[in-house]
Protein backbone atom coordinates (compact mmCIF):
# COMPACT_ATOMS: atom_id res chain seq x y z
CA UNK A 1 0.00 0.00 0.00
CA UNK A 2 1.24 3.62 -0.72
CA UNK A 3 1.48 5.49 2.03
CA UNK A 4 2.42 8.85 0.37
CA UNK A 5 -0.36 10.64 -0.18
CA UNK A 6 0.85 12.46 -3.34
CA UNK A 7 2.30 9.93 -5.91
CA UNK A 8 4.30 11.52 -9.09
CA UNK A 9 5.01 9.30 -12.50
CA UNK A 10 6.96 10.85 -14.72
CA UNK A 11 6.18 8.76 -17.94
CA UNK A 12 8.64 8.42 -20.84
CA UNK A 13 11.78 6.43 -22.84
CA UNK A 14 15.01 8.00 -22.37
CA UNK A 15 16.11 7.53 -25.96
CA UNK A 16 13.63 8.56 -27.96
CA UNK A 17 14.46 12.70 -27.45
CA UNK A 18 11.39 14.60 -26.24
CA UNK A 19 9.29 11.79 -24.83
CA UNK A 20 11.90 11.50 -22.05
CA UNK A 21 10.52 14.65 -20.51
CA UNK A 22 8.29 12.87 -17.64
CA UNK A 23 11.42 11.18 -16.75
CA UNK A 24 13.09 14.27 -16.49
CA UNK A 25 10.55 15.94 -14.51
CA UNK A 26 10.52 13.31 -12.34
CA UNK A 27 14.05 12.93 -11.33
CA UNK A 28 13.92 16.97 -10.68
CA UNK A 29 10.96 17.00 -8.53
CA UNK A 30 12.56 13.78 -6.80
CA UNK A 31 14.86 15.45 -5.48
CA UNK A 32 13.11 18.90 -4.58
CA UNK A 33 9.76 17.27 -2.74
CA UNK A 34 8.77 16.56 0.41
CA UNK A 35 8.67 12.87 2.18
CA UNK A 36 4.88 12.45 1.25
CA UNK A 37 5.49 12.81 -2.30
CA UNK A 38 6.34 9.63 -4.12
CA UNK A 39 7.91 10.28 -6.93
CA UNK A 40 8.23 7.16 -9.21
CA UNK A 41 8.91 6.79 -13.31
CA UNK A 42 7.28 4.67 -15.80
CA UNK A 43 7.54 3.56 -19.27
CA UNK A 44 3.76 4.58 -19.95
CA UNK A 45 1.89 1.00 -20.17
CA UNK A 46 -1.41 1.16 -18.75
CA UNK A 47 -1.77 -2.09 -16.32
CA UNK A 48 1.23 -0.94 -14.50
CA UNK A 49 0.49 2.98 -14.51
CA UNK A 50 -3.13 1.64 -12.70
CA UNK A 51 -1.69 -0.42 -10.68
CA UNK A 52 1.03 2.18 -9.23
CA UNK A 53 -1.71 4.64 -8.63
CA UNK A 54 -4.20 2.44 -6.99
CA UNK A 55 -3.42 3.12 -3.48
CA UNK A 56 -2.62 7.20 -4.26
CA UNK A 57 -5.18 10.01 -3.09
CA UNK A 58 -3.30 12.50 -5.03
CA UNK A 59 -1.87 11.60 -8.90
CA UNK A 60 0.13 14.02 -10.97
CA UNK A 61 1.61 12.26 -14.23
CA UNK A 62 3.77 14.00 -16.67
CA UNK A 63 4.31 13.03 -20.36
CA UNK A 64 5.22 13.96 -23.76
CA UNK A 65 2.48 14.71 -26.39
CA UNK A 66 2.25 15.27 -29.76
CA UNK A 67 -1.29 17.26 -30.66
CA UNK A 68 0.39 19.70 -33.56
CA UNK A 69 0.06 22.05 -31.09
CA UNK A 70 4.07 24.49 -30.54
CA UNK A 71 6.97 22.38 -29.00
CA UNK A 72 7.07 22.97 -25.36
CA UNK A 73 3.32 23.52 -25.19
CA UNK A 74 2.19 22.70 -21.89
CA UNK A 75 -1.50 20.87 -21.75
CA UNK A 76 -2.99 20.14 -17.94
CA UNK A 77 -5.95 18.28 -17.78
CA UNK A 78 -8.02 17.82 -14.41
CA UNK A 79 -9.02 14.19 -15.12
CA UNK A 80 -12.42 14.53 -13.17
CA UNK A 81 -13.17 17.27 -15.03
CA UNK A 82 -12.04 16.32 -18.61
CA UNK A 83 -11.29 13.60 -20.50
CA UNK A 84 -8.28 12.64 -21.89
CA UNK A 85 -7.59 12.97 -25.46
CA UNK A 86 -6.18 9.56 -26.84
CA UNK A 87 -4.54 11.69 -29.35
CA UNK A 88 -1.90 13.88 -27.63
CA UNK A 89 -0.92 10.19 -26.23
CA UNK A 90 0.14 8.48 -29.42
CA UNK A 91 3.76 8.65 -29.03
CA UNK A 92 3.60 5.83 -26.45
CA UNK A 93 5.29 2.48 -27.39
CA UNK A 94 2.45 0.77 -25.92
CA UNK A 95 -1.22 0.75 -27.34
CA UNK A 96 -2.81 0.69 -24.12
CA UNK A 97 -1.39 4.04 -22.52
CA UNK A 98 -1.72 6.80 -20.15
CA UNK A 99 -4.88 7.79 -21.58
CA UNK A 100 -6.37 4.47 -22.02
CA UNK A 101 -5.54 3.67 -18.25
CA UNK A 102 -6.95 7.11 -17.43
CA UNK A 103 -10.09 6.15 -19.44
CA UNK A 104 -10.73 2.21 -18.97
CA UNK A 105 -9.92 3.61 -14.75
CA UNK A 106 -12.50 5.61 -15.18
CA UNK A 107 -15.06 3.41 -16.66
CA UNK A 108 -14.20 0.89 -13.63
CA UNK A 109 -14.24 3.55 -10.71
CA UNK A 110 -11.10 3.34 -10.34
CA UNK A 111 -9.36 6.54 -10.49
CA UNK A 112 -7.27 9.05 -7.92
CA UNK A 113 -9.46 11.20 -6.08
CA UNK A 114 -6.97 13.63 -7.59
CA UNK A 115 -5.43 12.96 -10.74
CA UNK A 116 -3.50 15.59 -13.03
CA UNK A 117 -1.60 14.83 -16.29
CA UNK A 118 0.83 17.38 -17.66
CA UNK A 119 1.02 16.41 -21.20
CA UNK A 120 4.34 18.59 -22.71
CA UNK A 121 4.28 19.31 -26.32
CA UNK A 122 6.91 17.24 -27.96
CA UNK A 123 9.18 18.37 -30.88
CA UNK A 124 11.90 15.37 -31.45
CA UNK A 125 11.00 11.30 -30.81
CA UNK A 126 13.38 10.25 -32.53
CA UNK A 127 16.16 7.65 -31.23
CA UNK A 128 18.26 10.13 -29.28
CA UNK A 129 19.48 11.64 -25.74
CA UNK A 130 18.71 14.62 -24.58
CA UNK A 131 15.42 17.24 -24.41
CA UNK A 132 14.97 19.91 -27.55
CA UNK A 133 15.33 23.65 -26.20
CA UNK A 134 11.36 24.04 -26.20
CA UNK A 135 10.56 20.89 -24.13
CA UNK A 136 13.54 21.89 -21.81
CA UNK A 137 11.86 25.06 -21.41
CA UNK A 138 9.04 23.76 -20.44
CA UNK A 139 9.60 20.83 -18.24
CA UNK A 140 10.81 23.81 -15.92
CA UNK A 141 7.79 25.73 -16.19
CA UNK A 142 5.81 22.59 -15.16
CA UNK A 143 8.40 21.18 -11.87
CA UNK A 144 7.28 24.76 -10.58
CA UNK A 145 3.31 24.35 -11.67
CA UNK A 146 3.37 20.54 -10.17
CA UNK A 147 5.53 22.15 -6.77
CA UNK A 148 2.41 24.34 -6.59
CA UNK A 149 -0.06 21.45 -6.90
CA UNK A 150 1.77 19.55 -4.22
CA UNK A 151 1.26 22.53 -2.26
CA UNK A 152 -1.89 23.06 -2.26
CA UNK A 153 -3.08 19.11 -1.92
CA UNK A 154 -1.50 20.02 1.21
CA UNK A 155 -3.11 22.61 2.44
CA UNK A 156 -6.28 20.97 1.00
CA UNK A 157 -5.50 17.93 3.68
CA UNK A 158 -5.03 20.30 6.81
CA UNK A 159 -8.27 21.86 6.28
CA UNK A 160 -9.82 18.46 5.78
């Protein structure tokens, strides 16, 4: 059971350029959060990304999309609130991804009672190391959006 009430994937493949970003994200806010954060990284398949979640009040998972939309576009969706386009998500190497677990958790009731995706606009997945100038960019606009959303879950839970 996860006893962190906050849990943070950071979805992506280090060698395939841009879609590393969640990873990056991840390792950064590793290493800036608080205990109760969990900060954990994924390849994106779905059965695992439900599974890792299932015990989490709080979810915040980052990943590269690819919408046509600028490189280093930053997309947040409230997953109670909105539904994930399947889309934006393509770039995964699985079929069933973050926004088919988001989806098929949904259908089953089985979703966060928080869950946030930061989906950052990819330019480069190609084979690769290393984040293009826009998605760099970005990735540190969105450590400092998801250090705000960790702060205030946590004021949300002392007025609870």
């Amino acid at each position: 059971m996860n006893s962190h009430p906050i849990l943070i994937i950071g979805v992506g493949n280090t060698y395939r350029g841009d879609d590393a970003v969640g990873l990056h994200i991840a390792q950064d806010i590793k290493n800036k959060s608080p205990d109760y954060v969990n900060v954990i990284e994924q390849s994106g398949e779905g059965i695992s990304l439900m599974d890792s979640w299932k015990d989490a009040g709080t979810v915040i998972i980052i990943d590269a999309v690819h919408s046509g939309a600028q490189p280093g576009t930053i997309h947040r969706f409230d997953v109670h609130t909105q539904t994930i386009p399947t889309k934006y998500f393509h770039y995964s190497t699985h079929a069933f991804g973050v926004a088919e677990a988001i989806e098929l958790a949904r259908a089953l009731k089985q979703l966060p009672k928080n869950l946030i995706v930061y989906g950052i606009e990819g330019k480069c997945f190609e084979a690769g190391v290393g984040l293009s100038p826009e998605v760099e960019k970005a990735a540190q606009e969105v450590v400092e959006h998801i250090k705000q959303d960790i702060k205030n879950n946590s004021e949300r839970k002392d007025t609870e």
